[in-house]
Protein backbone atom coordinates (compact mmCIF):
# COMPACT_ATOMS: atom_id res chain seq x y z
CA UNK A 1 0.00 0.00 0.00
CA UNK A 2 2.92 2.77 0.93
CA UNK A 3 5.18 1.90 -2.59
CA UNK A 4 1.31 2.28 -4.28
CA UNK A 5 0.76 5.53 -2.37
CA UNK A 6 3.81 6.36 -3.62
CA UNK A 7 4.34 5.53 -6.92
CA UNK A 8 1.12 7.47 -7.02
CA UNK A 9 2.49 10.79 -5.59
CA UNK A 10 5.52 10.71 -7.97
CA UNK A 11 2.89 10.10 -10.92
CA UNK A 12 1.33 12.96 -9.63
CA UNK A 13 4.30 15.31 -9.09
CA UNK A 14 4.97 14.18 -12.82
CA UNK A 15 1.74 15.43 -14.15
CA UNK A 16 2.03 18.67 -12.42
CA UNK A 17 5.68 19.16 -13.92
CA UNK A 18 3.90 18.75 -17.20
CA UNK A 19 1.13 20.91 -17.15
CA UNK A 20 3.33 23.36 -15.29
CA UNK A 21 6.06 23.20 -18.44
CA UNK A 22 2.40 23.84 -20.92
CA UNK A 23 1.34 26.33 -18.89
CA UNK A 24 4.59 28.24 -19.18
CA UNK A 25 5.00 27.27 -23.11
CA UNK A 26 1.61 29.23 -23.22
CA UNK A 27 2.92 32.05 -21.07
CA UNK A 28 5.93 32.25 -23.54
CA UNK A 29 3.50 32.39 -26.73
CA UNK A 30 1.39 35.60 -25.12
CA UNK A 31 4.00 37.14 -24.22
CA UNK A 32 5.89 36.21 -27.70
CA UNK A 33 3.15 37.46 -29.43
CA UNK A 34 2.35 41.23 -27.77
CA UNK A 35 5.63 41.88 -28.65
CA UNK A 36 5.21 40.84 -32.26
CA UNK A 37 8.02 38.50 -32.41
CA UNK A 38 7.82 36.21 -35.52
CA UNK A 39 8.01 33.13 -33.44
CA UNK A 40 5.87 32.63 -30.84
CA UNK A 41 8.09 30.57 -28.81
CA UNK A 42 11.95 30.97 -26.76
CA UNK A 43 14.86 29.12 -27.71
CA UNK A 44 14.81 25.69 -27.69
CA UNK A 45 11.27 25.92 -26.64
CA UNK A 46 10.01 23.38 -29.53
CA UNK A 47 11.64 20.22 -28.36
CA UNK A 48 10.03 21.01 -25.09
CA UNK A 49 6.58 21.26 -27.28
CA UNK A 50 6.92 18.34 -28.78
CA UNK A 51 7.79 16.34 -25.69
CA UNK A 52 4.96 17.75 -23.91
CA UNK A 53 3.00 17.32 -26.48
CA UNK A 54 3.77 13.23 -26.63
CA UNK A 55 3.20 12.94 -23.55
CA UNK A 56 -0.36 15.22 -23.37
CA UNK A 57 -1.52 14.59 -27.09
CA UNK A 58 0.01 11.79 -28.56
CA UNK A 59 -0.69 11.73 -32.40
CA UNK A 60 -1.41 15.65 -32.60
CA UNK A 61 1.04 17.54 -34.24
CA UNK A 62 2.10 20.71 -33.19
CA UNK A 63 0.33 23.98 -35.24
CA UNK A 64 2.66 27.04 -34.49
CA UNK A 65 1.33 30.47 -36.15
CA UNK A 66 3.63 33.05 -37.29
CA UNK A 67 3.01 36.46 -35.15
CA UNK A 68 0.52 38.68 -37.22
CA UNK A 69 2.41 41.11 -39.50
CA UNK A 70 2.33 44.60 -39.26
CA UNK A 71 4.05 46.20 -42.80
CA UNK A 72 3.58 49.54 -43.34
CA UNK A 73 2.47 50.41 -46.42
CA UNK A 74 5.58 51.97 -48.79
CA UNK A 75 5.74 53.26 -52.32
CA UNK A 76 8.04 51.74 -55.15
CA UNK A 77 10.89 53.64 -54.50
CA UNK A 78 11.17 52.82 -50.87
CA UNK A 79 11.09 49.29 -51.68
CA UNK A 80 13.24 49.46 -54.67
CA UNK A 81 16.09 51.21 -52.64
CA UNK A 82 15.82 49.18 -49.69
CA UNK A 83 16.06 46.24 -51.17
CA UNK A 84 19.50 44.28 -51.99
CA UNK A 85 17.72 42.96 -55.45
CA UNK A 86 14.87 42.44 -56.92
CA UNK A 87 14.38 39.21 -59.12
CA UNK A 88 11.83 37.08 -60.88
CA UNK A 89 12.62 33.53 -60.45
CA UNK A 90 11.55 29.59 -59.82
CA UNK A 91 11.39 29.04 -55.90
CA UNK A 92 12.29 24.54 -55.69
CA UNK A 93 11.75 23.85 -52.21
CA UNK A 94 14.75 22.29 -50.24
CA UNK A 95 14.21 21.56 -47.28
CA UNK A 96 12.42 22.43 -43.87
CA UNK A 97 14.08 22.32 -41.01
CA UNK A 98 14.30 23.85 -36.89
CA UNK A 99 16.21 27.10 -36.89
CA UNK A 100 19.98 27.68 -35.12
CA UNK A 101 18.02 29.41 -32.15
CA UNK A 102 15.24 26.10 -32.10
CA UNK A 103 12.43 28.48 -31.98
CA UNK A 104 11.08 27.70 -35.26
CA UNK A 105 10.43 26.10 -38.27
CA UNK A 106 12.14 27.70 -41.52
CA UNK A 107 11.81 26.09 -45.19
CA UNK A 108 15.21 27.08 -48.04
CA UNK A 109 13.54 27.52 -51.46
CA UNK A 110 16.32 27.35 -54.21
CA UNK A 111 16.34 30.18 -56.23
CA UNK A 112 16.59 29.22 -59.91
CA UNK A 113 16.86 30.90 -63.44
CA UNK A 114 16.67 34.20 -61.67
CA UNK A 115 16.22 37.86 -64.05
CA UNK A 116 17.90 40.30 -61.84
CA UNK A 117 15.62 43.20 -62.18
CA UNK A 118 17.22 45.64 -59.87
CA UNK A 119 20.18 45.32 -57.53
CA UNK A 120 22.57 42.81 -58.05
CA UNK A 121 22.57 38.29 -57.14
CA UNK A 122 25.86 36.46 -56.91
CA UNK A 123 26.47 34.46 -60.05
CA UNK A 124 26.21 31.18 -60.21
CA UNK A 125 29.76 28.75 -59.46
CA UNK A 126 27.62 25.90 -61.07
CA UNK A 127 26.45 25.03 -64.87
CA UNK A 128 23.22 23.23 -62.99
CA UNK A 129 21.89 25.11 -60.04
CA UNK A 130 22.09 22.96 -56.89
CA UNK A 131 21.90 23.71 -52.92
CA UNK A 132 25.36 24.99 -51.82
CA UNK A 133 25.82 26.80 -54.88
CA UNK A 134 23.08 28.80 -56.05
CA UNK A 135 21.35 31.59 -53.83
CA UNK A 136 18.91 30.51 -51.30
CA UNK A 137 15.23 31.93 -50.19
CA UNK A 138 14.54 31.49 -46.47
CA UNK A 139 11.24 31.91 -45.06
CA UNK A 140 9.38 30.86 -41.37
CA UNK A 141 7.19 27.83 -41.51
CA UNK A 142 7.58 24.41 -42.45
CA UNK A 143 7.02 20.66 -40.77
CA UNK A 144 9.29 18.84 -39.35
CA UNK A 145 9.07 15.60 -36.75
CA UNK A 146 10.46 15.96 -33.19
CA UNK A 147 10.39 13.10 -30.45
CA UNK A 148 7.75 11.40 -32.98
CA UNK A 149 5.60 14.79 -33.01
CA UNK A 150 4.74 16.49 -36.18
CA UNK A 151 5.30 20.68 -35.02
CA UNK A 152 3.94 22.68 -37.87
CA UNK A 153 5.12 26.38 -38.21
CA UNK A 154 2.48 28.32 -40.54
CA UNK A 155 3.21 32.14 -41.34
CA UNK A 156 -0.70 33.46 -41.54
CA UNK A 157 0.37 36.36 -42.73
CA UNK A 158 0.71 35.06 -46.97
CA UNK A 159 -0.37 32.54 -49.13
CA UNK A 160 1.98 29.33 -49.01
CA UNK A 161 4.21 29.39 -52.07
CA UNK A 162 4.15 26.78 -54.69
CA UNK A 163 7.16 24.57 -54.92
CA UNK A 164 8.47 25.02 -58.71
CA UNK A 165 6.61 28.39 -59.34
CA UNK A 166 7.52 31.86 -60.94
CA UNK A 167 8.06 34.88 -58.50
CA UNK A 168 8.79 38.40 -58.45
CA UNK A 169 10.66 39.17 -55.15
CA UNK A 170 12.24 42.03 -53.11
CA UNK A 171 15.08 40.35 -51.79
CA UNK A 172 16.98 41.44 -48.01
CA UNK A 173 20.00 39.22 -46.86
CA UNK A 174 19.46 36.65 -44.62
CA UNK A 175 19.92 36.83 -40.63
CA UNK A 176 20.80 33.50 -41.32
CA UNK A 177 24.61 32.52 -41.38
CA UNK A 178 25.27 31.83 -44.78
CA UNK A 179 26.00 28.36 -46.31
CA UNK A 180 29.38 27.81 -47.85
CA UNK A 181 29.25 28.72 -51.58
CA UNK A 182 25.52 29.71 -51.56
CA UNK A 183 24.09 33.32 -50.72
CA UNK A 184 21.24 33.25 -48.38
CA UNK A 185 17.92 35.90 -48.49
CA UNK A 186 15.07 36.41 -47.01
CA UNK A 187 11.40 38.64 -48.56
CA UNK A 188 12.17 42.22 -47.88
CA UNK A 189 8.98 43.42 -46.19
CA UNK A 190 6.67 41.10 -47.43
CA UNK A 191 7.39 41.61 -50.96
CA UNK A 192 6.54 38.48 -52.52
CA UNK A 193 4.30 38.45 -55.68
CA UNK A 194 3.31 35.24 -58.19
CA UNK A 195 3.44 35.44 -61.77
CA UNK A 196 1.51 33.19 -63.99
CA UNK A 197 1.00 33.97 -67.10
CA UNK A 198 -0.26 37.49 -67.67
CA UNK A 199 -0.78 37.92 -63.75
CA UNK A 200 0.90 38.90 -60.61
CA UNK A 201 -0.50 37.90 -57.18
CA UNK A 202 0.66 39.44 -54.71
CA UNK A 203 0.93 36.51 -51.46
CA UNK A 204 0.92 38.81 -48.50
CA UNK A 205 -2.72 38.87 -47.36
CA UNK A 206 -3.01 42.84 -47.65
CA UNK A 207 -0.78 43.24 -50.64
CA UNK A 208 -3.42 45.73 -52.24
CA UNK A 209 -3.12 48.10 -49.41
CA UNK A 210 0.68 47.81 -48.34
CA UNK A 211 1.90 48.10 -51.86
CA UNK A 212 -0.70 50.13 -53.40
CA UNK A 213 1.71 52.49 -55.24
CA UNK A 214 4.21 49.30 -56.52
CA UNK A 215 0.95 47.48 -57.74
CA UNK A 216 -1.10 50.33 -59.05
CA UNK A 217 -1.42 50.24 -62.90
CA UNK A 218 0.18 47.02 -62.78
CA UNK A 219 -0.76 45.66 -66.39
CA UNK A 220 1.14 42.43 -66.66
CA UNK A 221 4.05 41.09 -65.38
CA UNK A 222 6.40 42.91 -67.94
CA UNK A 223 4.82 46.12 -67.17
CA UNK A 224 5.64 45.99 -63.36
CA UNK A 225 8.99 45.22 -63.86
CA UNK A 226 9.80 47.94 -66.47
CA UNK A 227 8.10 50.11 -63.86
CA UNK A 228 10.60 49.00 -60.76
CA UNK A 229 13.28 49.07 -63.60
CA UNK A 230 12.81 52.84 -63.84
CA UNK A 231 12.78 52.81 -60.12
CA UNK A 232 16.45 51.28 -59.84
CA UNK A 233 17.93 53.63 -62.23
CA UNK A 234 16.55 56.93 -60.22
CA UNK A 235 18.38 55.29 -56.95
């Protein structure tokens, strides 16, 4: 009866050690997201989700949302001069993966047969574009499987891009430490627009308000960038 009592009080003590770590996982993502920080958890705070969550949840993945985004809206000469580059290019999807501070999930796009339109890319050091050699588009959210949980980072703010589709994008280095050979970048300010066909979509949710002036009188893709063209050579 005392080792039952007892096995029964550490089971106990266990729980509470659980729910306490939630709790404070919880505490993290309020606090996380009043400040508008794009992750809404601290360093190395998703291992400790997923464990949790195997232990609370088993066979529920994790669903982390990006912080809601807050750009500004600016005309096409702000954007054009604060960006390194502006491109249109084919985004192939690497891989997803935890970042260095294990606070999120971030997902490498490749960035292939790129048309500089303003600003300048590294050239190529290969013939056929390949990770570790050809510059790199990193952006939060992605799935990946920790202690046998799936934690899924979505950024709410934009459409999802399509693996193998065109793109016209305002392109700011990466905070990321670069990988040998291969220039790293992240979307300056949202800046992220598809082109198919005779169309450009612009992914950020309110595109049609934050970039009212870049996307007014758009016409078709060639249009736009002969307009941010102009833009560059003013700067």
């Amino acid at each position: 009866m005392t080792r039952g009592r007892h096995n029964a009080a550490a089971h106990s003590w266990e729980r509470r050690n659980i729910l306490a770590s939630s709790k404070a996982l919880v505490y993290l993502f309020a606090i996380a997201t009043c400040l508008g920080v794009s992750s809404p958890v601290a360093s190395q705070e998703l291992l400790e989700l997923a464990r949790a969550q195997a232990i609370r949840r088993p066979g529920r993945p994790v669903e982390i949302p990006a912080a809601p985004a807050h750009n500004q809206p600016k005309t096409l000469d702000q954007l054009t001069n604060e960006a390194v580059a502006v491109v249109q290019v084919t985004l192939s999807r690497i891989n997803s993966y935890v970042g260095s501070r294990g606070d999120r999930v971030l997902t490498d796009y490749l960035i292939t047969t790129p048309m500089v339109i303003a600003g300048e890319l590294p050239a190529p050091t290969q013939r056929v574009p390949r990770p570790g050699t050809s510059p790199i588009l990193t952006v939060y959210g992605g799935e990946v499987v920790l202690e046998g949980v799936t934690v899924r980072c979505t950024d709410n703010n934009r459409d999802a891009i399509k693996d193998g589709a065109q793109y016209l994008i305002f392109l700011r280095p990466s905070r990321a430490p670069s990988t040998a050979g291969a220039s790293r970048y992240e979307v300056y300010h949202g800046v992220i627009f598809e082109v198919s066909g005779d169309q450009v979509r612009g992914l950020l949710n309110n595109a049609d308000h934050v970039f009212a002036d870049l996307l007014k009188d758009r016409g078709t893709p060639k249009d736009l960038v002969a307009r941010i063209q102009k833009a560059a050579q003013a700067r």
